[in-house]
N, C-alpha and C. Protein backbone atom coordinates (compact mmCIF):
# COMPACT_ATOMS: atom_id res chain seq x y z
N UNK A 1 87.62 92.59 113.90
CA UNK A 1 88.72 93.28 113.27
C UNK A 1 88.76 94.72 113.78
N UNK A 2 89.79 95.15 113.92
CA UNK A 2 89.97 96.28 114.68
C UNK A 2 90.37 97.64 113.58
N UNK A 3 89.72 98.40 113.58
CA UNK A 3 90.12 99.34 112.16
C UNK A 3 90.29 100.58 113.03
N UNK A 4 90.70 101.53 112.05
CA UNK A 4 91.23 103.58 112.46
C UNK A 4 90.57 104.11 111.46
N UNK A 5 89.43 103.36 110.73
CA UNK A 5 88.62 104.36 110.20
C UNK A 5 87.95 105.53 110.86
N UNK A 6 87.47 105.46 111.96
CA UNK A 6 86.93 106.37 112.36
C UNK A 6 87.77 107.54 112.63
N UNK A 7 88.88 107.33 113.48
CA UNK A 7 89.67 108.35 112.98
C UNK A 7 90.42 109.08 111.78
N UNK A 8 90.58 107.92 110.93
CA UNK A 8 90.97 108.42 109.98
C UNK A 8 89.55 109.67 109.10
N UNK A 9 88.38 109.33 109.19
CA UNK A 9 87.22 109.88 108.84
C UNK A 9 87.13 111.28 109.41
N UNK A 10 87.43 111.44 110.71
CA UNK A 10 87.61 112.45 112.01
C UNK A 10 88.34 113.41 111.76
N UNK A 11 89.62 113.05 111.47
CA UNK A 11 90.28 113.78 110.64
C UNK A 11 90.22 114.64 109.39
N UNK A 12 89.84 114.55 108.76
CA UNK A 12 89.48 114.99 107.23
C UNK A 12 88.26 115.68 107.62
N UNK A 13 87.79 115.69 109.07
CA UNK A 13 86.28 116.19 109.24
C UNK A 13 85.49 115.45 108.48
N UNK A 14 85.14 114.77 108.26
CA UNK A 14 83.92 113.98 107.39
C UNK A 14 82.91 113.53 108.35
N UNK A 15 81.93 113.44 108.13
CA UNK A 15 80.53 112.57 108.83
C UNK A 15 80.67 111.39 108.27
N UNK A 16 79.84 110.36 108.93
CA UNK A 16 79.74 109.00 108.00
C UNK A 16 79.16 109.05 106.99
N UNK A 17 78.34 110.02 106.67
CA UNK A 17 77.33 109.97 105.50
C UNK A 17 78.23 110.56 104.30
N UNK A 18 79.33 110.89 104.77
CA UNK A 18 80.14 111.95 103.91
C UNK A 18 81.22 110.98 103.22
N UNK A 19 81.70 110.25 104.26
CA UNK A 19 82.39 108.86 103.89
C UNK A 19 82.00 107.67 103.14
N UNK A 20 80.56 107.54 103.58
CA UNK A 20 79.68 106.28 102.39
C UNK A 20 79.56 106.85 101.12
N UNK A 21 79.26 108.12 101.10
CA UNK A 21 79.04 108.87 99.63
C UNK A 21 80.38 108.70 98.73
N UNK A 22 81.78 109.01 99.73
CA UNK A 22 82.77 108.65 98.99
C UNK A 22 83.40 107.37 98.38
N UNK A 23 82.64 106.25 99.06
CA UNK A 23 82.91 105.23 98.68
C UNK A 23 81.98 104.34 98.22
N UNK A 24 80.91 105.03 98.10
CA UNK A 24 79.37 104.56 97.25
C UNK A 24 79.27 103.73 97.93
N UNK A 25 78.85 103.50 99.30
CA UNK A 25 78.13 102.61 100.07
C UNK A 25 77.17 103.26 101.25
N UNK A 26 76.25 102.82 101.60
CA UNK A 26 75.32 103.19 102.59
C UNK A 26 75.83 103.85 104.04
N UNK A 27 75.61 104.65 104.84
CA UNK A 27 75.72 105.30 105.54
C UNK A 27 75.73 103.91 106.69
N UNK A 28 75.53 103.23 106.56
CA UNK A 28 74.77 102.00 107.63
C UNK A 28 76.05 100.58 107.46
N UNK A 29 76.31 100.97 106.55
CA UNK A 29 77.70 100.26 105.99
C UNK A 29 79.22 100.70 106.65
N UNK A 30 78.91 101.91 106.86
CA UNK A 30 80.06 102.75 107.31
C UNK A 30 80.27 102.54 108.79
N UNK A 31 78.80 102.64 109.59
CA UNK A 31 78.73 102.47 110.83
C UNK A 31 78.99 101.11 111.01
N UNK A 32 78.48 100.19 110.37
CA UNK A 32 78.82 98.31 110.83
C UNK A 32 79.98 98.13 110.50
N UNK A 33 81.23 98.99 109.85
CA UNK A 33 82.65 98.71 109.69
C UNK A 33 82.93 99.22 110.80
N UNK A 34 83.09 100.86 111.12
CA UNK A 34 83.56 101.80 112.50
C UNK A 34 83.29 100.58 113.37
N UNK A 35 82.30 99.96 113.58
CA UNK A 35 82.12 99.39 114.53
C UNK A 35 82.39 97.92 114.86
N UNK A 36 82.89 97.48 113.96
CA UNK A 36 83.95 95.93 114.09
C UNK A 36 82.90 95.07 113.61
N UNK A 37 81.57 95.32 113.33
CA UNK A 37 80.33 94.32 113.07
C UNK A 37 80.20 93.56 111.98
N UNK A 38 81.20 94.51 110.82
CA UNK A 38 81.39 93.98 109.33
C UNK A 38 82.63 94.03 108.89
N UNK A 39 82.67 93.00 108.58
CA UNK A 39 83.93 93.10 107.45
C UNK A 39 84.25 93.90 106.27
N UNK A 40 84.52 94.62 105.79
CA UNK A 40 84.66 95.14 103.96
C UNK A 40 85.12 94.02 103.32
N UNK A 41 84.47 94.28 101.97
CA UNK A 41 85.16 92.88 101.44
C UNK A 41 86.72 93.93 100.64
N UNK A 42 87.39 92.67 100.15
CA UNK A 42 88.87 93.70 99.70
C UNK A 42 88.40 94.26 98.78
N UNK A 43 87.82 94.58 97.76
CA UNK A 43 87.60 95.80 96.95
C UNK A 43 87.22 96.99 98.07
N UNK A 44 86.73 96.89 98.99
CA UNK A 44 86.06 98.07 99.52
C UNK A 44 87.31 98.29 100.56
N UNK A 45 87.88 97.25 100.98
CA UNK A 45 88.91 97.90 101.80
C UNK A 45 90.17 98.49 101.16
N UNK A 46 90.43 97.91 99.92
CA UNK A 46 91.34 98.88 98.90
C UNK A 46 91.07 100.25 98.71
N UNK A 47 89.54 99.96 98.38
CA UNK A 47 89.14 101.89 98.42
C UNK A 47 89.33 102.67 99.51
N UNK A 48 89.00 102.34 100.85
CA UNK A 48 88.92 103.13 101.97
C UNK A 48 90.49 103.00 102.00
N UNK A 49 91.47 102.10 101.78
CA UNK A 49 92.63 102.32 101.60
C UNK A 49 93.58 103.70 100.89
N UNK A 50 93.08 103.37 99.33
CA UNK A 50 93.34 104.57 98.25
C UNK A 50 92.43 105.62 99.19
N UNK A 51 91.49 105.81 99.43
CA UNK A 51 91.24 107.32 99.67
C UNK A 51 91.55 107.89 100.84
N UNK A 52 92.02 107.13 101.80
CA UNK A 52 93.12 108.00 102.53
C UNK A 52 94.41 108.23 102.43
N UNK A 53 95.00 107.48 101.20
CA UNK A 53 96.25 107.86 100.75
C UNK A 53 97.50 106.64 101.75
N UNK A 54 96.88 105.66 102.12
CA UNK A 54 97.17 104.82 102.63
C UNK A 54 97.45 103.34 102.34
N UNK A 55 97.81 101.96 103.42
CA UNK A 55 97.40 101.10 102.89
C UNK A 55 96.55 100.14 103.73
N UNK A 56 96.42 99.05 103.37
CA UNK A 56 95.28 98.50 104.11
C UNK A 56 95.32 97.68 105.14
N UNK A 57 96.77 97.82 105.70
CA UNK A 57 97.24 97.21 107.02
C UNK A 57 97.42 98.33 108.32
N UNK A 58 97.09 99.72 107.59
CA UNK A 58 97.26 100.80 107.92
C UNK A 58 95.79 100.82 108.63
N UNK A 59 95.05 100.44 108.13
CA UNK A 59 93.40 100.80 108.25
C UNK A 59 92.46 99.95 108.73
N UNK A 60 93.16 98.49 108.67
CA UNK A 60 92.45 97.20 109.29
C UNK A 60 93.41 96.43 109.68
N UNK A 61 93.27 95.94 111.26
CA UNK A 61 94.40 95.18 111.87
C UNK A 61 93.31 93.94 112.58
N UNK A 62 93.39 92.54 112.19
CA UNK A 62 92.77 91.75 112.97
C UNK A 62 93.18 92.08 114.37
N UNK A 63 92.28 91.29 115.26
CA UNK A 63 91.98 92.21 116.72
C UNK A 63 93.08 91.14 117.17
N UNK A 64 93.86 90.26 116.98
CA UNK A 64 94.51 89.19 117.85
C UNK A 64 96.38 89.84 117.40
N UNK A 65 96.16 90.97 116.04
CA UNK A 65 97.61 91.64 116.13
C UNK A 65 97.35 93.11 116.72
N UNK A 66 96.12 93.24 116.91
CA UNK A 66 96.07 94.98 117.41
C UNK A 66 96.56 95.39 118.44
């Protein structure tokens, strides 16, 4: 799955550690999403959704529509 978290994170200036804190998940969690390795499940992708003021097609695009 192909996501713009990282930019979206980049933006706001945040670190990853700054981003897991905001969404109460592990720093290690943050990096295996940035990095296509994990999935979020939909509660967590709603959040990273809501806290960029976004939605969640905005933020995660399977890699076969990206």
């Amino acid at each position: 799955m192909e996501n713009a978290l990282p930019t979206l994170r980049q933006e706001r200036g945040w670190s990853q550690q700054r981003l897991a804190e905001e969404l109460g998940v592990s720093r290690q969690t943050v990096i295996s999403i940035e990095r296509g390795r994990f999935d979020p499940s939909l509660p967590l992708a709603f959040r990273i959704a809501r806290l960029f003021g976004t939605s969640i097609e905005a933020v995660f695009q399977p890699e076969d529509e990206a």
